[in-house]
PDB file of N, CA and C in Angstrom:
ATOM      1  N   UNK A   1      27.155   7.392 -12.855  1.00  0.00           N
ATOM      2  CA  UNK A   1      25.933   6.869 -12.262  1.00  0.00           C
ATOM      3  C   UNK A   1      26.209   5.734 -11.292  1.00  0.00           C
ATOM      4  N   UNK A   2      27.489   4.978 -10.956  1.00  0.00           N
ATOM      5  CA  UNK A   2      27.523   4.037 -10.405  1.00  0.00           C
ATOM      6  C   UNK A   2      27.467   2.608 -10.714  1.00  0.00           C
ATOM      7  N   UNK A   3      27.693   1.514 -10.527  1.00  0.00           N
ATOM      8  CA  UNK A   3      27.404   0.398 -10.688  1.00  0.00           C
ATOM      9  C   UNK A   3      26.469  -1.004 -10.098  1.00  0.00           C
ATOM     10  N   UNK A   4      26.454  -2.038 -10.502  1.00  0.00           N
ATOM     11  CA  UNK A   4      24.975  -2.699 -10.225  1.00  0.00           C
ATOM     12  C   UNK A   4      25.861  -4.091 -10.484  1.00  0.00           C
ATOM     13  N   UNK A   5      26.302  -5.048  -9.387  1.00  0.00           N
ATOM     14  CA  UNK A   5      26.674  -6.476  -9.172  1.00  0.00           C
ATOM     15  C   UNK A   5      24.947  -7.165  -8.939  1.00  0.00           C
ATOM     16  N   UNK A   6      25.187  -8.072 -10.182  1.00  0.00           N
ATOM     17  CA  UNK A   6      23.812  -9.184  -9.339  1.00  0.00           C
ATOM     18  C   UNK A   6      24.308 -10.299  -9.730  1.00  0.00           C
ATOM     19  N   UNK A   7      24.036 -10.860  -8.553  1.00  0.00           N
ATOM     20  CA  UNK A   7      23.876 -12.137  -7.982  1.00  0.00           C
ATOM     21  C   UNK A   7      22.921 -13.100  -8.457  1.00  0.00           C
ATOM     22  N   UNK A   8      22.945 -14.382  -9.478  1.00  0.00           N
ATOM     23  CA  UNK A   8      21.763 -15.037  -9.532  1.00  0.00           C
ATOM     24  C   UNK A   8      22.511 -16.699  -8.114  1.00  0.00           C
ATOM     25  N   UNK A   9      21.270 -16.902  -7.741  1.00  0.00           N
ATOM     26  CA  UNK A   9      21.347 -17.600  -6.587  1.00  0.00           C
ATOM     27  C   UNK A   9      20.291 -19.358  -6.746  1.00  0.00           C
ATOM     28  N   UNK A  10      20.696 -20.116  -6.745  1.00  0.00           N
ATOM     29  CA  UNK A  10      19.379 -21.490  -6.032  1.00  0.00           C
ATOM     30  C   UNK A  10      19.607 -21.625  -4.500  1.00  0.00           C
ATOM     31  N   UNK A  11      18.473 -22.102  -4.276  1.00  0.00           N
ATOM     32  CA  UNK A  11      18.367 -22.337  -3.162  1.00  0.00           C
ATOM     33  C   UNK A  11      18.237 -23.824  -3.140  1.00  0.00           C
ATOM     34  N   UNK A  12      19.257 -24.717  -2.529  1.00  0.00           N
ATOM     35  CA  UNK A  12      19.209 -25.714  -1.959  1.00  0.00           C
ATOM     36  C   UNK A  12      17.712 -26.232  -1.294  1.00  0.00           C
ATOM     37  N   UNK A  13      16.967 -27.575  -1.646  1.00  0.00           N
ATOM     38  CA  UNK A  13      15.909 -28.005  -1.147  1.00  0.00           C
ATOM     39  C   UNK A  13      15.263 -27.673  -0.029  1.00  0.00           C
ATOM     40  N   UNK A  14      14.572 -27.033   0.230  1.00  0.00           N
ATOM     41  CA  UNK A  14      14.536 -26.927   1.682  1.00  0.00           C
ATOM     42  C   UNK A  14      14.817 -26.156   2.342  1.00  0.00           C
ATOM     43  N   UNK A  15      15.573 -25.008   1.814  1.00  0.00           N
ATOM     44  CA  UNK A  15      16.581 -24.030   2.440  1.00  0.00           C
ATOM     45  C   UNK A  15      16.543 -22.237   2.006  1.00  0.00           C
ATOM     46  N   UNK A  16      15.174 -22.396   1.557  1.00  0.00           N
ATOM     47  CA  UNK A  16      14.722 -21.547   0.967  1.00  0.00           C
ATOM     48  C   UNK A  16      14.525 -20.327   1.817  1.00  0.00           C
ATOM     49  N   UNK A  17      14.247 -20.489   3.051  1.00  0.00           N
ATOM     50  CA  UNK A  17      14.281 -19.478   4.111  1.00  0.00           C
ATOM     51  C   UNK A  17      14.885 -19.354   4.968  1.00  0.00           C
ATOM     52  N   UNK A  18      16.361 -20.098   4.782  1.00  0.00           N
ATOM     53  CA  UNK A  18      17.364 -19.645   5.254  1.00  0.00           C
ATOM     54  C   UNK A  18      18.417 -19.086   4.442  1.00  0.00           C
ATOM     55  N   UNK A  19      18.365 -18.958   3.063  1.00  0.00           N
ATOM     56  CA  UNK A  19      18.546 -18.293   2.147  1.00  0.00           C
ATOM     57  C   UNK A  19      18.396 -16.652   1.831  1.00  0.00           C
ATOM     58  N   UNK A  20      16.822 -16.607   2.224  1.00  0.00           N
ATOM     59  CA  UNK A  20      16.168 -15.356   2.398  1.00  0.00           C
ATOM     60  C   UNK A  20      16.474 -14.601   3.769  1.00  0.00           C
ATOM     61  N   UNK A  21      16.816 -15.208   4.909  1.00  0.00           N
ATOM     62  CA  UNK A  21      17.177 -14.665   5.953  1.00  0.00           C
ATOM     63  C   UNK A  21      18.374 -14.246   6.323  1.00  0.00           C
ATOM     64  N   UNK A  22      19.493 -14.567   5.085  1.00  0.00           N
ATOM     65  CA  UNK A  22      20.725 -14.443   4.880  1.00  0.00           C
ATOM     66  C   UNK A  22      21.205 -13.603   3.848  1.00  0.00           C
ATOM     67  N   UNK A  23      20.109 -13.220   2.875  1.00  0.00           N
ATOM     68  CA  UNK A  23      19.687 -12.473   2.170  1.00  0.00           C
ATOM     69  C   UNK A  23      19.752 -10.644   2.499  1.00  0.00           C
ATOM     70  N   UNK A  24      18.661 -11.011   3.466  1.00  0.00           N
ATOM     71  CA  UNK A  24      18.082 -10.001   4.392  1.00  0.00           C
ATOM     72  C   UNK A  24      18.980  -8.872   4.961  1.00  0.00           C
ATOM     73  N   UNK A  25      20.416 -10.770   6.105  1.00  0.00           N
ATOM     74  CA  UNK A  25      20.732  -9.808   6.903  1.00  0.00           C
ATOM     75  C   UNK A  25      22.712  -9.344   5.887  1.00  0.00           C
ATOM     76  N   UNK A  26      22.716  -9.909   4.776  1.00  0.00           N
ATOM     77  CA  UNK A  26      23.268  -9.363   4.370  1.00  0.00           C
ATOM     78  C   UNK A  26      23.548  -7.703   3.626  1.00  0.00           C
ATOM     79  N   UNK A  27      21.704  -7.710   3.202  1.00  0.00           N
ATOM     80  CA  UNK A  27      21.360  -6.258   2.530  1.00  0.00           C
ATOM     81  C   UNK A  27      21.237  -5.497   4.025  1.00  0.00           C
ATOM     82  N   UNK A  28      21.120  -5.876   5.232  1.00  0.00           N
ATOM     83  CA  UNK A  28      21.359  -4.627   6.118  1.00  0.00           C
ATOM     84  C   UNK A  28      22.522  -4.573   6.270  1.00  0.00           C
ATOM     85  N   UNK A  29      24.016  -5.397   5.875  1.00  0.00           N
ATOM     86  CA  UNK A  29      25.314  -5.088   6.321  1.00  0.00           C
ATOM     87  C   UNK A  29      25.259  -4.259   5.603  1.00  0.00           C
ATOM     88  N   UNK A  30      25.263  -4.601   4.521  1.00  0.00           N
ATOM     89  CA  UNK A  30      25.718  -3.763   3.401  1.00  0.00           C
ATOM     90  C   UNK A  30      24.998  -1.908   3.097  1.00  0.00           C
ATOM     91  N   UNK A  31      23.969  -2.174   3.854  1.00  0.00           N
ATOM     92  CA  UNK A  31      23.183  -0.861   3.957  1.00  0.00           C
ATOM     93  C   UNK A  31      24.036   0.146   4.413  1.00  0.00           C
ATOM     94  N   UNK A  32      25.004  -0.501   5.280  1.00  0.00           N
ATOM     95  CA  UNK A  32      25.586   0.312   6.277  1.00  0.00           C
ATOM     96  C   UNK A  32      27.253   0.666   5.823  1.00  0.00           C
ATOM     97  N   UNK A  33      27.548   0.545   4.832  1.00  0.00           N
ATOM     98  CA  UNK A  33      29.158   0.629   3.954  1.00  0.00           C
ATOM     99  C   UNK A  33      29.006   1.495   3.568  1.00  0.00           C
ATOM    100  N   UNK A  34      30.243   2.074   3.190  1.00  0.00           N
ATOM    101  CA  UNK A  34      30.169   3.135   2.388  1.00  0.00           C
ATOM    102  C   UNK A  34      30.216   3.341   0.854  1.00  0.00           C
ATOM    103  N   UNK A  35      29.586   4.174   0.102  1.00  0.00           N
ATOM    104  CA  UNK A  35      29.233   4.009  -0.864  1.00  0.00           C
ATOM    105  C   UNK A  35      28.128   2.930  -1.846  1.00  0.00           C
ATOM    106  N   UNK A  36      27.302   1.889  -0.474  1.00  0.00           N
ATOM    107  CA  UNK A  36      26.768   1.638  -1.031  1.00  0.00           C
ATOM    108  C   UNK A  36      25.295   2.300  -1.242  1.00  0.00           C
ATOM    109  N   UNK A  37      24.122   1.993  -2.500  1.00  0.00           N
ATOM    110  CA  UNK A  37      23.705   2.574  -3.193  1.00  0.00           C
ATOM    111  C   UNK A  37      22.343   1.972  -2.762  1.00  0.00           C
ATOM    112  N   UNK A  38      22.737   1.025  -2.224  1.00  0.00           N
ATOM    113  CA  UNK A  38      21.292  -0.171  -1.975  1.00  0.00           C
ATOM    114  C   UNK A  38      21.342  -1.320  -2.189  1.00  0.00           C
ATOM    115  N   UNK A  39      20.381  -2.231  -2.062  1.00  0.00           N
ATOM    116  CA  UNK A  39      20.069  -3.483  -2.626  1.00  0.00           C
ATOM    117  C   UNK A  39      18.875  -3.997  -2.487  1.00  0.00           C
ATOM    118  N   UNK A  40      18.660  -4.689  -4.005  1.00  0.00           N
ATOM    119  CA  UNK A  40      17.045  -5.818  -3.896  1.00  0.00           C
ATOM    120  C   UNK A  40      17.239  -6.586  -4.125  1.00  0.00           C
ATOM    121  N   UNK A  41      16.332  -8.078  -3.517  1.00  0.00           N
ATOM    122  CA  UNK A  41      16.322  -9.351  -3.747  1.00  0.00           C
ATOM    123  C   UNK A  41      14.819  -9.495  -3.966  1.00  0.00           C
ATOM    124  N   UNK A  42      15.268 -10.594  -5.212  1.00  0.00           N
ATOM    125  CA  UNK A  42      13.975 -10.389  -5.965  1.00  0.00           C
ATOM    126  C   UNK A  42      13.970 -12.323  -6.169  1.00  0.00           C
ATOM    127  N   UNK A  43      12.559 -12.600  -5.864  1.00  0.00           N
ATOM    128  CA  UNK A  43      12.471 -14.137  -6.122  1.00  0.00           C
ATOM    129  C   UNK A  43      11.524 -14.477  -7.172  1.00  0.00           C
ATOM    130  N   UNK A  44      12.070 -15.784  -7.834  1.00  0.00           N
ATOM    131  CA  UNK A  44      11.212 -15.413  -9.051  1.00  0.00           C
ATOM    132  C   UNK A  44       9.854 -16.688  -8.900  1.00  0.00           C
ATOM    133  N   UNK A  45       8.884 -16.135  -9.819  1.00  0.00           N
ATOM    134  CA  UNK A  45       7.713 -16.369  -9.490  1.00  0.00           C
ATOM    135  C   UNK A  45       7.674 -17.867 -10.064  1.00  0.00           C
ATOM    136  N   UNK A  46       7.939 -17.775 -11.178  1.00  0.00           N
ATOM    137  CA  UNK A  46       8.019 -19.814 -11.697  1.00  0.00           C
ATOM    138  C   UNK A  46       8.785 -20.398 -11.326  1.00  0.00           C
ATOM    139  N   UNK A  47      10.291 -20.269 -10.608  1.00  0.00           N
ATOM    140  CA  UNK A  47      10.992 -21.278 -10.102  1.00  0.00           C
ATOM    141  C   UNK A  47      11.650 -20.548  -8.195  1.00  0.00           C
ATOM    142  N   UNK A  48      10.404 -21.208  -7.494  1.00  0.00           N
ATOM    143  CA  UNK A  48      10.158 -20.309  -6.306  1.00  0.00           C
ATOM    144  C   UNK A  48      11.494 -20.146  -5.778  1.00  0.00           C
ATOM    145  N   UNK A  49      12.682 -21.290  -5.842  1.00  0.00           N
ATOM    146  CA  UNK A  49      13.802 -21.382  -5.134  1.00  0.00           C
ATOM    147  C   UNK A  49      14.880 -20.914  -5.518  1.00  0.00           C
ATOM    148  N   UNK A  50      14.957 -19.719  -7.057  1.00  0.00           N
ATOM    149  CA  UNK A  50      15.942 -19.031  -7.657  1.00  0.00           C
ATOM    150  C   UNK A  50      15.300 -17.566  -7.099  1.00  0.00           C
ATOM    151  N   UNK A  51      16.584 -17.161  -6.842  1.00  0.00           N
ATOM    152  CA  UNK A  51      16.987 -15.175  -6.480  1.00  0.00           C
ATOM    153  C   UNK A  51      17.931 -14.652  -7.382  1.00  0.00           C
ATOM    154  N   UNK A  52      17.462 -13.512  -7.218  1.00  0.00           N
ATOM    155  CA  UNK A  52      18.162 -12.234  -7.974  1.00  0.00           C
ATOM    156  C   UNK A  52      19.155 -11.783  -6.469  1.00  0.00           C
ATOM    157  N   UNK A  53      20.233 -10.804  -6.484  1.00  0.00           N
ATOM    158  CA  UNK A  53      20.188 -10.202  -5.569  1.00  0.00           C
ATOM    159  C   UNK A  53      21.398  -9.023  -6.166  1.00  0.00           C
ATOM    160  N   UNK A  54      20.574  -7.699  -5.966  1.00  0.00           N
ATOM    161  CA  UNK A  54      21.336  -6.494  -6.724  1.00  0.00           C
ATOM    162  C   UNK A  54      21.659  -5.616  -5.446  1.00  0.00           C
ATOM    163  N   UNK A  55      23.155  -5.304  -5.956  1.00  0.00           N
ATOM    164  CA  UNK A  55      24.196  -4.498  -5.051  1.00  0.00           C
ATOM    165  C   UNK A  55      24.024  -3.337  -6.020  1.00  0.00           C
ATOM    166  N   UNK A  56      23.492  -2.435  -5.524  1.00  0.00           N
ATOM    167  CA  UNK A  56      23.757  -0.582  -6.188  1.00  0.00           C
ATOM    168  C   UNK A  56      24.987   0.094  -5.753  1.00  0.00           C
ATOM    169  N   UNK A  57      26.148   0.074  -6.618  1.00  0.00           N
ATOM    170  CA  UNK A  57      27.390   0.597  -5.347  1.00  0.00           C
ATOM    171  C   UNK A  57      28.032   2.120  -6.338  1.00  0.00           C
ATOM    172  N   UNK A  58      28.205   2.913  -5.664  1.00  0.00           N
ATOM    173  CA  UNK A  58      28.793   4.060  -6.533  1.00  0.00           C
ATOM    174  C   UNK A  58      30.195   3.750  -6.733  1.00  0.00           C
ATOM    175  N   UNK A  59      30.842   3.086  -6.825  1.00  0.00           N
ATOM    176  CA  UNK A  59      31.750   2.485  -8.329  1.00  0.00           C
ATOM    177  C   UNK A  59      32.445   0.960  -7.375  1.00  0.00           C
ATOM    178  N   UNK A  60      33.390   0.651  -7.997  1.00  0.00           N
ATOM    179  CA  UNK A  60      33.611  -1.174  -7.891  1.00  0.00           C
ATOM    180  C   UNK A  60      34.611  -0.843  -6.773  1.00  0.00           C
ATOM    181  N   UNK A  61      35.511   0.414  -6.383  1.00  0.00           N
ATOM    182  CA  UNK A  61      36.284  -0.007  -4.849  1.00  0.00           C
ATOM    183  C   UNK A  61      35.546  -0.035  -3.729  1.00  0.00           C
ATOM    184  N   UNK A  62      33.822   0.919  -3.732  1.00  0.00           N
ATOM    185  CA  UNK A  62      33.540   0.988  -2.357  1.00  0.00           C
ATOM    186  C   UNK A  62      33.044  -0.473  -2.356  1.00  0.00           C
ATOM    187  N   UNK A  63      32.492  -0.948  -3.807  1.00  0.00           N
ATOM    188  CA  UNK A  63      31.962  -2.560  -3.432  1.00  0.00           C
ATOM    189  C   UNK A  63      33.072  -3.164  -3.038  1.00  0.00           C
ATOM    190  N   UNK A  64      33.946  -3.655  -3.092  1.00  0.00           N
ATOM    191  CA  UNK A  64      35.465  -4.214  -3.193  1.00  0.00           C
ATOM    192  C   UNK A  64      35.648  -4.249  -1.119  1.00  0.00           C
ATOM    193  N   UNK A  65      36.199  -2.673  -1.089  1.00  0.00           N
ATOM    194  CA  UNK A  65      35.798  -2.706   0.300  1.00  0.00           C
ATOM    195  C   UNK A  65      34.251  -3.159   1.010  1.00  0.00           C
ATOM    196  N   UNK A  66      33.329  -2.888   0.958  1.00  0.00           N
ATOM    197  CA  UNK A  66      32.652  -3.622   1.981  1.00  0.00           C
ATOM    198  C   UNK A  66      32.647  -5.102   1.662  1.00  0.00           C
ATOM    199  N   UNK A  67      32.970  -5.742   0.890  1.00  0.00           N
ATOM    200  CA  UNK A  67      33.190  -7.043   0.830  1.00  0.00           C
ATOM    201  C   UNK A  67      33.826  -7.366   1.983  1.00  0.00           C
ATOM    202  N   UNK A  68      35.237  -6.526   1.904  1.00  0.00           N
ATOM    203  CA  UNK A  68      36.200  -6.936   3.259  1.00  0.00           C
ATOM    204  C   UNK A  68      35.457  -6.699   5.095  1.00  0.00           C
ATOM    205  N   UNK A  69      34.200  -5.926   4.932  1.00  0.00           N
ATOM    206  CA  UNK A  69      33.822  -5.902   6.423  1.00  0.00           C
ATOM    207  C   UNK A  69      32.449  -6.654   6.511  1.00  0.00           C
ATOM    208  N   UNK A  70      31.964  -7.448   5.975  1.00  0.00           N
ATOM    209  CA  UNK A  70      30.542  -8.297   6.058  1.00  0.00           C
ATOM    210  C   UNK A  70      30.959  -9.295   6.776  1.00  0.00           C
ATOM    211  N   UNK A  71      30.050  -9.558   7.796  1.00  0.00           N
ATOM    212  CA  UNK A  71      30.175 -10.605   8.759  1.00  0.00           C
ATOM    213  C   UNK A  71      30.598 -12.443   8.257  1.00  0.00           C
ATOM    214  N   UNK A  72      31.451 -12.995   8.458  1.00  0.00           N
ATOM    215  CA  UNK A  72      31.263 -14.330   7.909  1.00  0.00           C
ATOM    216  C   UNK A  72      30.795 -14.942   7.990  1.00  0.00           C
ATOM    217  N   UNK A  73      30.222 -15.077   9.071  1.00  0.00           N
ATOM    218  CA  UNK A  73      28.738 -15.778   9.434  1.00  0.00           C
ATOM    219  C   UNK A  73      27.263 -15.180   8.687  1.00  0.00           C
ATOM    220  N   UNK A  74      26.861 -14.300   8.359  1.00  0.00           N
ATOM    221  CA  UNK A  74      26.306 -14.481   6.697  1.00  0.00           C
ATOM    222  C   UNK A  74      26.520 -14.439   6.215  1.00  0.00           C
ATOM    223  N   UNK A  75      27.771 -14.844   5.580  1.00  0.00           N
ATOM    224  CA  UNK A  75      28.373 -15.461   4.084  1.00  0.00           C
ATOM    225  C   UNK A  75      28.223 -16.691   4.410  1.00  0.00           C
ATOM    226  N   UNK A  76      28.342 -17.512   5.335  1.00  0.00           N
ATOM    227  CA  UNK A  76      28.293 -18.848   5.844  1.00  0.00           C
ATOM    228  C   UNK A  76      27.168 -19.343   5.313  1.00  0.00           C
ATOM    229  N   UNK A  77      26.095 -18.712   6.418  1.00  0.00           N
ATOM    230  CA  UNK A  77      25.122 -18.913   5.770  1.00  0.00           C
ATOM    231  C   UNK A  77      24.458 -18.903   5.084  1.00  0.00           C
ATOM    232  N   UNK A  78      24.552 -17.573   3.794  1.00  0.00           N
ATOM    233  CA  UNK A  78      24.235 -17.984   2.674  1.00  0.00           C
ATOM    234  C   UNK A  78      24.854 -18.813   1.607  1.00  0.00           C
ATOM    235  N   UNK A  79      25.919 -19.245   1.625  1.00  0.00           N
ATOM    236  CA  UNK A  79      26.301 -20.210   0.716  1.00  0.00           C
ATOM    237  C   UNK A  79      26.218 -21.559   1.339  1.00  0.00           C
ATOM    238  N   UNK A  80      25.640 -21.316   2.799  1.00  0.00           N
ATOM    239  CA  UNK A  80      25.272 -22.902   3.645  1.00  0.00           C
ATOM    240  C   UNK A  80      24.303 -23.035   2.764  1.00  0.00           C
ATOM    241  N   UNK A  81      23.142 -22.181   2.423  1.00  0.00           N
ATOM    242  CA  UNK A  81      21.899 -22.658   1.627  1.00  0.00           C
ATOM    243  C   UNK A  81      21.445 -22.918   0.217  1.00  0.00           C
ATOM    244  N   UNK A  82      22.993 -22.470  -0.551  1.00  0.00           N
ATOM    245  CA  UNK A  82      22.842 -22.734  -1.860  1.00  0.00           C
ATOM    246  C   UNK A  82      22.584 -24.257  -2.690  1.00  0.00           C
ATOM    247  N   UNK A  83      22.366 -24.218  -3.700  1.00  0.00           N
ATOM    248  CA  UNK A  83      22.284 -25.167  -4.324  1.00  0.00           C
ATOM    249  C   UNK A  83      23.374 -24.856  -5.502  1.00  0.00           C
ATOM    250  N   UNK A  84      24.596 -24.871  -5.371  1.00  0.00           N
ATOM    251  CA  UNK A  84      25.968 -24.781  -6.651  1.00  0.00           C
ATOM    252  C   UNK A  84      26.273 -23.052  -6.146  1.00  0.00           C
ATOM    253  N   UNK A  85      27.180 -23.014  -6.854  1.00  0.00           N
ATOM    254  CA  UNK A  85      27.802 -21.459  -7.128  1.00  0.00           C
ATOM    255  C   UNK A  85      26.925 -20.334  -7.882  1.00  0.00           C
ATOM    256  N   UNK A  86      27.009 -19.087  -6.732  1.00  0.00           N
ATOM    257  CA  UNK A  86      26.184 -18.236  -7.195  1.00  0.00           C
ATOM    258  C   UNK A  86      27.011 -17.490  -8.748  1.00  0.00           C
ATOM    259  N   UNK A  87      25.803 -17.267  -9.557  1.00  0.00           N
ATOM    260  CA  UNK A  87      26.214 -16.533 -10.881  1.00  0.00           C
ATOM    261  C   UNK A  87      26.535 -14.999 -10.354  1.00  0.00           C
ATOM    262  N   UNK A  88      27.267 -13.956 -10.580  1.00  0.00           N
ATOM    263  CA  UNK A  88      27.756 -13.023 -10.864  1.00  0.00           C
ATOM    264  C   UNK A  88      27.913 -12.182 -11.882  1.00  0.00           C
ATOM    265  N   UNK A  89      27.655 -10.702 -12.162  1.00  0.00           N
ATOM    266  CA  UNK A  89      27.492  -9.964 -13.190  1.00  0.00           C
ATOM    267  C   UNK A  89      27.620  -8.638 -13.026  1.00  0.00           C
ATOM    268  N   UNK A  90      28.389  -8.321 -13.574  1.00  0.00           N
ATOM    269  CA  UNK A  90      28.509  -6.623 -13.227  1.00  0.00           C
ATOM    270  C   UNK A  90      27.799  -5.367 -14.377  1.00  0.00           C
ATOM    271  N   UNK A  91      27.008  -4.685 -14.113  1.00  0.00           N
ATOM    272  CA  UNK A  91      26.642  -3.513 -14.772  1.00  0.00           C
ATOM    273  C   UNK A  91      27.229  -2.308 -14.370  1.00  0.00           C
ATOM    274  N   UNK A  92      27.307  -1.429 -15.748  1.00  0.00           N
ATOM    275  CA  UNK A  92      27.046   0.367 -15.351  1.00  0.00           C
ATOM    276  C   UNK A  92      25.649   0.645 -15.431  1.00  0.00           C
ATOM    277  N   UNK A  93      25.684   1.561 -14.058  1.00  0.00           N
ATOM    278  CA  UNK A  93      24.170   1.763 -14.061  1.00  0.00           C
ATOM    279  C   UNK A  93      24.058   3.403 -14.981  1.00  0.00           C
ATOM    280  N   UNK A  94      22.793   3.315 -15.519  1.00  0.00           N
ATOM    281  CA  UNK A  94      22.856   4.036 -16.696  1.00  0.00           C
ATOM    282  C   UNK A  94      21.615   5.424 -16.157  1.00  0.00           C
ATOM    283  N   UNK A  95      20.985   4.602 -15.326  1.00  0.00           N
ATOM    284  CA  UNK A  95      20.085   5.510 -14.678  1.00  0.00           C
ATOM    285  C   UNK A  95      19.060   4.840 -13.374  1.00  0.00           C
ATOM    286  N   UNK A  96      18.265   5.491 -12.961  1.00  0.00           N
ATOM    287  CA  UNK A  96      17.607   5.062 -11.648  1.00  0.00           C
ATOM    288  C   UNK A  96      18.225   4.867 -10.355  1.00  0.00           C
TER     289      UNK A  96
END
């Protein structure tokens, strides 16, 4: 079925929509790799400035590789807007 990396994220004061715009243009790099499966970013409703952000990848080398071709300049910028180190987590996806 593939696998499922998420990302839990803060957003630095202030920086909340440059976060999301880095967000964005990261899920269109990644749209475009191979083997990937998708992705959602999901913000949560009681603490407006924490994200989710889920990589759908059909198994851990095609994620592995597109790591190596994403622009650095949105990686820049999204860890320009963090608030600490993003959390990390890997699933098997079991269905959906």
């Amino acid at each position: 079925m593939g696998i499922a990396r998420t990302y839990t994220l803060t957003a630095a004061q202030g920086l909340e929509g440059q976060l999301e715009g880095a967000l964005r243009d990261l899920a269109g790099a990644l749209a475009q790799a191979d083997g990937s499966q998708g992705t959602l970013t999901l913000r949560s409703q009681s603490a407006p400035n924490e994200y989710r952000f889920l990589e759908l990848w059909r198994d851990d080398e095609a994620r592995k590789a597109a790591g190596q071709t994403v622009d650095k300049a949105i990686m820049q910028a999204l860890m320009g807007a963090l608030d600490g180190k993003p959390g990390t987590e890997d699933f098997d996806r079991l269905g959906g």
